[in-house]
N, C-alpha and C. Protein backbone atom coordinates (compact mmCIF):
# COMPACT_ATOMS: atom_id res chain seq x y z
N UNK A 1 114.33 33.18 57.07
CA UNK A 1 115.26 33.82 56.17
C UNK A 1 115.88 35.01 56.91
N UNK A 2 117.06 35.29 56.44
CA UNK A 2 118.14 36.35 57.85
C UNK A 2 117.79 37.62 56.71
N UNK A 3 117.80 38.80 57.35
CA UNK A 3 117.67 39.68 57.24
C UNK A 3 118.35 40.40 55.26
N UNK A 4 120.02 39.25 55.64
CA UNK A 4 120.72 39.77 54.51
C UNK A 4 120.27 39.01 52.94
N UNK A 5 119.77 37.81 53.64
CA UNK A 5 119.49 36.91 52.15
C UNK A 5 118.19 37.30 51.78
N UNK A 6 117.38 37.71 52.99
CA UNK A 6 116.16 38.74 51.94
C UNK A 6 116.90 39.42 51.05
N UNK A 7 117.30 40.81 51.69
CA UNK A 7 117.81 41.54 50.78
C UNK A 7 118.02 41.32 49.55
N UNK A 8 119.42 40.45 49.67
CA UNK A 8 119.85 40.14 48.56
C UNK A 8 118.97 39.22 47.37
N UNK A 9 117.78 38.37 48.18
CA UNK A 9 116.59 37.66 47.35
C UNK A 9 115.91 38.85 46.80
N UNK A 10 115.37 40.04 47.26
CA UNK A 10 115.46 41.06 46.49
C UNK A 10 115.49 42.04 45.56
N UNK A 11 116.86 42.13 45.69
CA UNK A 11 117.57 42.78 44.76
C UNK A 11 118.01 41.93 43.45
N UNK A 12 117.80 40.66 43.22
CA UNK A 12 117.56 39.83 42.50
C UNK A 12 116.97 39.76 41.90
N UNK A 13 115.62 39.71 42.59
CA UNK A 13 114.56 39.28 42.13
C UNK A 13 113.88 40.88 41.43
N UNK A 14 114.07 41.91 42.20
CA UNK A 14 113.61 43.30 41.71
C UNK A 14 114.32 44.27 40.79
N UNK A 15 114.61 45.75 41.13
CA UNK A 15 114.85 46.51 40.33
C UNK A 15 116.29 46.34 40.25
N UNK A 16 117.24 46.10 40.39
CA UNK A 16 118.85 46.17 40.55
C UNK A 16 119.04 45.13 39.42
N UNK A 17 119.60 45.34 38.31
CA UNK A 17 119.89 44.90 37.37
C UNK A 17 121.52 45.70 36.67
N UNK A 18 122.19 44.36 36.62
CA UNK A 18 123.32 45.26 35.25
C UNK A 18 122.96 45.59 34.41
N UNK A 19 123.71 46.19 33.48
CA UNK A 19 123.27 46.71 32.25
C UNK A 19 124.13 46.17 31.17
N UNK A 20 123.77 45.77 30.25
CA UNK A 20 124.29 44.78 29.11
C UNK A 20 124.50 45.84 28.00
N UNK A 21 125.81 46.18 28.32
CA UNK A 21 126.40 47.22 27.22
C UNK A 21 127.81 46.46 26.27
N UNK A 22 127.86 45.47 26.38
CA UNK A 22 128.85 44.56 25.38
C UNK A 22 128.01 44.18 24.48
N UNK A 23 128.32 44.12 23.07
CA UNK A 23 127.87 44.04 22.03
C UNK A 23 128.39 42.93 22.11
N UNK A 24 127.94 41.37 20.80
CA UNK A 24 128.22 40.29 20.62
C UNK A 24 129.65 40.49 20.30
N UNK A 25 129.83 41.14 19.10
CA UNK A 25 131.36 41.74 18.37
C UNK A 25 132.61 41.80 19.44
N UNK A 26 131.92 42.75 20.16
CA UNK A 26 133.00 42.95 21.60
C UNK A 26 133.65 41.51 22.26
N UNK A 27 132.34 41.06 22.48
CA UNK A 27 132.94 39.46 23.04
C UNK A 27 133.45 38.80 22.49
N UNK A 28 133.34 38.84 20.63
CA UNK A 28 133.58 37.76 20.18
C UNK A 28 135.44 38.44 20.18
N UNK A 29 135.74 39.89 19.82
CA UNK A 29 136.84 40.07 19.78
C UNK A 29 137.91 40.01 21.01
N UNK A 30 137.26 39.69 22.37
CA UNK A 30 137.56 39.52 23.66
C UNK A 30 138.40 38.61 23.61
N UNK A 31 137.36 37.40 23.08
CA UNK A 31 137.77 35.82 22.79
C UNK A 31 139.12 35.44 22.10
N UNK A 32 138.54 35.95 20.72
CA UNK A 32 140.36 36.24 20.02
C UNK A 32 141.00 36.21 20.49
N UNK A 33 140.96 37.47 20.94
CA UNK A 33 142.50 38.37 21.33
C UNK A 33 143.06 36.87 22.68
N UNK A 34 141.53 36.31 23.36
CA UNK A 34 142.67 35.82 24.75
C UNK A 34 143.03 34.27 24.12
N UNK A 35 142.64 33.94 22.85
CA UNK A 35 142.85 32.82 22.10
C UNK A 35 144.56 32.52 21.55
N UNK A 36 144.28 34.28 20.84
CA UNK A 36 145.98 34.28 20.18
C UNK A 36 147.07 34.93 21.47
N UNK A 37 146.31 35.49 22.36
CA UNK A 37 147.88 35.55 23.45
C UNK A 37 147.82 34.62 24.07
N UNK A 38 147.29 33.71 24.29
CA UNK A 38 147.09 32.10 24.97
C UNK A 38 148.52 31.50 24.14
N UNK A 39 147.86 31.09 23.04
CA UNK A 39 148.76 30.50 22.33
C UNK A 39 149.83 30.78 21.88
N UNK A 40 150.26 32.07 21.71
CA UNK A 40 151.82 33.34 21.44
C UNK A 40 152.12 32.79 23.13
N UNK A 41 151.85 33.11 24.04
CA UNK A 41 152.29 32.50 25.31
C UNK A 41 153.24 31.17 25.55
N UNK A 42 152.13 30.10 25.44
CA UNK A 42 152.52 28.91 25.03
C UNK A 42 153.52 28.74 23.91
N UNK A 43 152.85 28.86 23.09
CA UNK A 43 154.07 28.42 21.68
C UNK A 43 155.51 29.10 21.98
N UNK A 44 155.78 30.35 22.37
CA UNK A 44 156.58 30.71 22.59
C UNK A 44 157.22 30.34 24.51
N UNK A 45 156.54 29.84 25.19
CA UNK A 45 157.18 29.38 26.44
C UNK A 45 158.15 28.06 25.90
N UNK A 46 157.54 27.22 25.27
CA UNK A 46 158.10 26.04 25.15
C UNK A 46 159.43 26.51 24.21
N UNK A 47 159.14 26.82 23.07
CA UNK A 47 160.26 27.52 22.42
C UNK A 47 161.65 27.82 23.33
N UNK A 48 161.09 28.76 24.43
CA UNK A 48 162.40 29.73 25.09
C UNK A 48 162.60 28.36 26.02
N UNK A 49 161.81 27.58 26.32
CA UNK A 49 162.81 26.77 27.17
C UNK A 49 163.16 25.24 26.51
N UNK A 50 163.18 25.12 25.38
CA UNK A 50 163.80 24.50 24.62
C UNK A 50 165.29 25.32 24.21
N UNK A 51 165.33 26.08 23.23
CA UNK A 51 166.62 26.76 23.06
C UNK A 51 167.07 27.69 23.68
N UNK A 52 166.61 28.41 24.81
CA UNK A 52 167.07 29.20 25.88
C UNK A 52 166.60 30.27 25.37
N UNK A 53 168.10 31.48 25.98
CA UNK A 53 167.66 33.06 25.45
C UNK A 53 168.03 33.21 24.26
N UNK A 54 167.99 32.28 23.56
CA UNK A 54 168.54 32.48 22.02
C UNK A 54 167.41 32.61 20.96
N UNK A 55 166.55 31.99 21.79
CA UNK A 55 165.11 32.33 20.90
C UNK A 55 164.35 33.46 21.44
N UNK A 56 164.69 34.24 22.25
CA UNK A 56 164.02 35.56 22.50
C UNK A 56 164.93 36.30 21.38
N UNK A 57 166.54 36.55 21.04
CA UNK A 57 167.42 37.09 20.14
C UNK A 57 166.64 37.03 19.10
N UNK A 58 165.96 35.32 18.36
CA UNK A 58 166.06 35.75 17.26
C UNK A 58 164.75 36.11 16.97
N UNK A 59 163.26 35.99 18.04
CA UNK A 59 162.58 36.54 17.73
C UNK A 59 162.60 38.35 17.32
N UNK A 60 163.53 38.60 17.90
CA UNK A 60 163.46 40.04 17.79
C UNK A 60 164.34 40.19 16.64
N UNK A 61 165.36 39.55 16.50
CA UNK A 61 165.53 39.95 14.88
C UNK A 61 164.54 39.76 13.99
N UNK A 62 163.44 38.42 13.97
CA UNK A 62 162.62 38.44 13.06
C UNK A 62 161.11 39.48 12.58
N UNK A 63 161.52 40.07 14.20
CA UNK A 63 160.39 41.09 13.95
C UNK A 63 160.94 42.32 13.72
N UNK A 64 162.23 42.51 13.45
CA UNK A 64 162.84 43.58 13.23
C UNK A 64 162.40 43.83 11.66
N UNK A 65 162.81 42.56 11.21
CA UNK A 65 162.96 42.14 9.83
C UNK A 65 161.67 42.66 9.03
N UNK A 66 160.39 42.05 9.87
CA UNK A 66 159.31 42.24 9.62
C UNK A 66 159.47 43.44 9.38
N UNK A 67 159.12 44.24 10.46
CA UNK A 67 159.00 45.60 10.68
C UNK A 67 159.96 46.69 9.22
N UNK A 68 161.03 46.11 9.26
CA UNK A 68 161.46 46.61 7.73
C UNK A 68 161.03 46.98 6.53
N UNK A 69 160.00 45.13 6.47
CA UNK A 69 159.64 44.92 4.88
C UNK A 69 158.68 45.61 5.39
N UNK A 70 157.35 45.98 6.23
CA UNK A 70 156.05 46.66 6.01
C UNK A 70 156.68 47.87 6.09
N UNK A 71 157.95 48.69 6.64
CA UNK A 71 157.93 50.14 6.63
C UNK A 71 158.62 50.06 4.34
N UNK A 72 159.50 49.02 4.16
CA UNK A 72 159.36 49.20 2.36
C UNK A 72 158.67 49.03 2.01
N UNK A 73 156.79 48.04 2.38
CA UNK A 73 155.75 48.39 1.64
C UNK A 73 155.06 49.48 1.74
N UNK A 74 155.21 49.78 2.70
CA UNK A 74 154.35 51.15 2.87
C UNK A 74 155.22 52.78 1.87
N UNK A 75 156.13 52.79 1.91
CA UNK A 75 157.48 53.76 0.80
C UNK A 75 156.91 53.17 -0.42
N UNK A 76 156.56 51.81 -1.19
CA UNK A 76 156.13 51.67 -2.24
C UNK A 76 154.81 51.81 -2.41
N UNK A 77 153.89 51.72 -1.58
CA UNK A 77 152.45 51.72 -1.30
C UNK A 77 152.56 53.24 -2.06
N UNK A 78 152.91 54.36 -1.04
CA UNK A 78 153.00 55.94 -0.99
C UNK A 78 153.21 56.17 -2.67
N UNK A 79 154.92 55.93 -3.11
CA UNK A 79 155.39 56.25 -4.28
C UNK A 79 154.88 55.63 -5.83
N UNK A 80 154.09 54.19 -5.88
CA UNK A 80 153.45 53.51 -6.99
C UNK A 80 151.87 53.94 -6.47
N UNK A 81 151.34 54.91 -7.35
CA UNK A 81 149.70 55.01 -6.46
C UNK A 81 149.10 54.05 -7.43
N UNK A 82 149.31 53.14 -8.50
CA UNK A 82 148.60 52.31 -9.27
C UNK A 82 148.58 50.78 -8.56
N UNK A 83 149.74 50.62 -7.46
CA UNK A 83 149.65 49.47 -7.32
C UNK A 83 148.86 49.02 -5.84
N UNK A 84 147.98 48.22 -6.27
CA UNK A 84 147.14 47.65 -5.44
C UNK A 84 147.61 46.02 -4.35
N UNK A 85 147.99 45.70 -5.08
CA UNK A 85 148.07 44.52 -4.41
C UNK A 85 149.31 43.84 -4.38
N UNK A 86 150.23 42.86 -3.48
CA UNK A 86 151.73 42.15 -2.99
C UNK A 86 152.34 41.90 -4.55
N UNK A 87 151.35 41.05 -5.79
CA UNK A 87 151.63 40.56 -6.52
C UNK A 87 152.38 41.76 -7.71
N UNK A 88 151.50 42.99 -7.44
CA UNK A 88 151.54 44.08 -8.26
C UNK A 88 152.86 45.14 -7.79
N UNK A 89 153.31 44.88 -6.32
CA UNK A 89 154.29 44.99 -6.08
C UNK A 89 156.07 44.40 -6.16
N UNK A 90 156.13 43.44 -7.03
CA UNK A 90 156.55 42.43 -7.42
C UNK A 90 156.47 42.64 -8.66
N UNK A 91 155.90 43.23 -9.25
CA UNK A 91 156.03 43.25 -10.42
C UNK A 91 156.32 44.94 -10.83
N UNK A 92 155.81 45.81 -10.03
CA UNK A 92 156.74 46.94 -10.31
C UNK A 92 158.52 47.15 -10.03
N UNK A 93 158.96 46.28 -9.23
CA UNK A 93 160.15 46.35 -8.71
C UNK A 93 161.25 45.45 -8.79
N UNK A 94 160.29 43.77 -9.66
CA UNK A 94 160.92 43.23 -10.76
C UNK A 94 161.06 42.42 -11.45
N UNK A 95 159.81 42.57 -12.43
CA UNK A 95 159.48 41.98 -13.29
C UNK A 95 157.94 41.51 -13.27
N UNK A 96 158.02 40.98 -14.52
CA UNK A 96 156.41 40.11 -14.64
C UNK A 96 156.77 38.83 -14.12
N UNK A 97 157.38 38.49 -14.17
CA UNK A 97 157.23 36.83 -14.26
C UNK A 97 157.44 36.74 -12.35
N UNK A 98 158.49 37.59 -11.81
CA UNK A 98 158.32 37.27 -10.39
C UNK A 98 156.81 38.42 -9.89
N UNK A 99 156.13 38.68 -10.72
CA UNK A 99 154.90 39.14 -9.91
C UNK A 99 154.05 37.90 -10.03
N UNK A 100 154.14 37.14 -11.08
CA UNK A 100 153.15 36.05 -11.47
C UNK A 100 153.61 35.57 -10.21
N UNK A 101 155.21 34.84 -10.40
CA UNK A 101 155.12 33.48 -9.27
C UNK A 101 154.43 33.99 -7.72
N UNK A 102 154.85 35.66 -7.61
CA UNK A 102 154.35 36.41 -6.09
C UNK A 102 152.93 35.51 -5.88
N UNK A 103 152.04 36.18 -6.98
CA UNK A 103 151.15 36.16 -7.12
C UNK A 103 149.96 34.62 -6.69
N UNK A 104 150.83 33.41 -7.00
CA UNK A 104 150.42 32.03 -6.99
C UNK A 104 150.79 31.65 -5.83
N UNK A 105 152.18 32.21 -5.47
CA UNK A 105 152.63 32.17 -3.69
C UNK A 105 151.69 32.20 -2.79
N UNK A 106 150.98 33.38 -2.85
CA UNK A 106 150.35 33.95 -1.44
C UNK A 106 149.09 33.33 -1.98
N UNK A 107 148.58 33.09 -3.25
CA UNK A 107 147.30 31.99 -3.11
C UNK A 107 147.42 30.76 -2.69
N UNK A 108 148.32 29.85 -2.63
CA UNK A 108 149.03 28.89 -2.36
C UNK A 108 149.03 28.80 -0.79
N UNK A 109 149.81 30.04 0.02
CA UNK A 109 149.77 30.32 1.26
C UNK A 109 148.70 30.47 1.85
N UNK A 110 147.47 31.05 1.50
CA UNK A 110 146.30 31.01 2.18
C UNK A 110 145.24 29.38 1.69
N UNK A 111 145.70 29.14 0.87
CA UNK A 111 144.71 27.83 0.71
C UNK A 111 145.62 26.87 1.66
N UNK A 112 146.93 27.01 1.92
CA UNK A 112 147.30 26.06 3.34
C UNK A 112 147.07 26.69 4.52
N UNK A 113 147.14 28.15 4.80
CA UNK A 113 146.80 28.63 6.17
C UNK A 113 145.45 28.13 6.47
N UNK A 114 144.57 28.21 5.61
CA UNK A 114 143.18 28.16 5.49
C UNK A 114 142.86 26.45 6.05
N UNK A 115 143.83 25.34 5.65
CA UNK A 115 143.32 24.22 6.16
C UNK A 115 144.33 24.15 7.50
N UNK A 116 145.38 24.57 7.84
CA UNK A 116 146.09 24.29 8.56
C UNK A 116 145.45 25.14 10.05
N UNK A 117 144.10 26.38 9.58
CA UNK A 117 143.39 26.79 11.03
C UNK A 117 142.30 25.72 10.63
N UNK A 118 141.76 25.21 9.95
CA UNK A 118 140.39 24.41 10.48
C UNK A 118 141.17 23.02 10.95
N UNK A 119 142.38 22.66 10.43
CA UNK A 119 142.92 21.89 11.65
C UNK A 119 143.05 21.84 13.36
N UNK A 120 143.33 23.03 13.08
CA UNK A 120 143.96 23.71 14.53
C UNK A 120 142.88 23.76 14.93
N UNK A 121 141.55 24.21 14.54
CA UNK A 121 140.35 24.44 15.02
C UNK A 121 139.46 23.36 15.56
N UNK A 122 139.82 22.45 14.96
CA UNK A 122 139.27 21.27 15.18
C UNK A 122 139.88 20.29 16.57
């Protein structure tokens, strides 16, 4: 055995150890994060080279857009301190009946997001 692979048999085998300071949580949020920029990557490569630079335009209008409606939920969040929840917002600003339909919307929307990731997951 050469001089260096002792060593290194060793330091292996003896006191030289890493130290395991990542929590499970950490990794598992590692994972995520390189799950959904994987796929924001992808989904959006094919996109831009299907319709060109026209789909970088309108992504950024759509996140403009975004960015709008959460800076008006957040102005109604501040100014209604009773209202709690999308549906209840919808219904301070107009009416009952479009807080109801709000309301069946976004349950509606998560009971399909909800099968459309254990699809994806699968």
């Amino acid at each position: 055995m050469t001089d260096i692979a002792h060593s290194v048999a060793s330091d292996i085998s003896g006191g030289a150890e890493l130290s395991r300071s990542l929590k499970s949580r950490h990794v598992s949020m590692i994972a995520i994060g390189g799950i959904i920029g994987a796929g924001l990557f992808v989904g959006s490569s094919t996109t831009i080279h299907a319709a060109g630079p026209a789909a970088v335009f309108s992504f950024a209008i759509a996140g403009f857009i975004i960015l709008l409606v959460m800076r008006m939920l957040s102005e109604m969040a501040i100014a209604l301190e009773g209202v709690q929840t999308f549906p209840d917002f919808a219904r301070a600003g107009l009416g009952h009946l479009p807080g109801f339909i709000s309301g069946w919307l976004y349950w509606y929307f998560w009971v399909v997001v909800v099968a459309i990731e254990a699809i994806a997951g699968a």
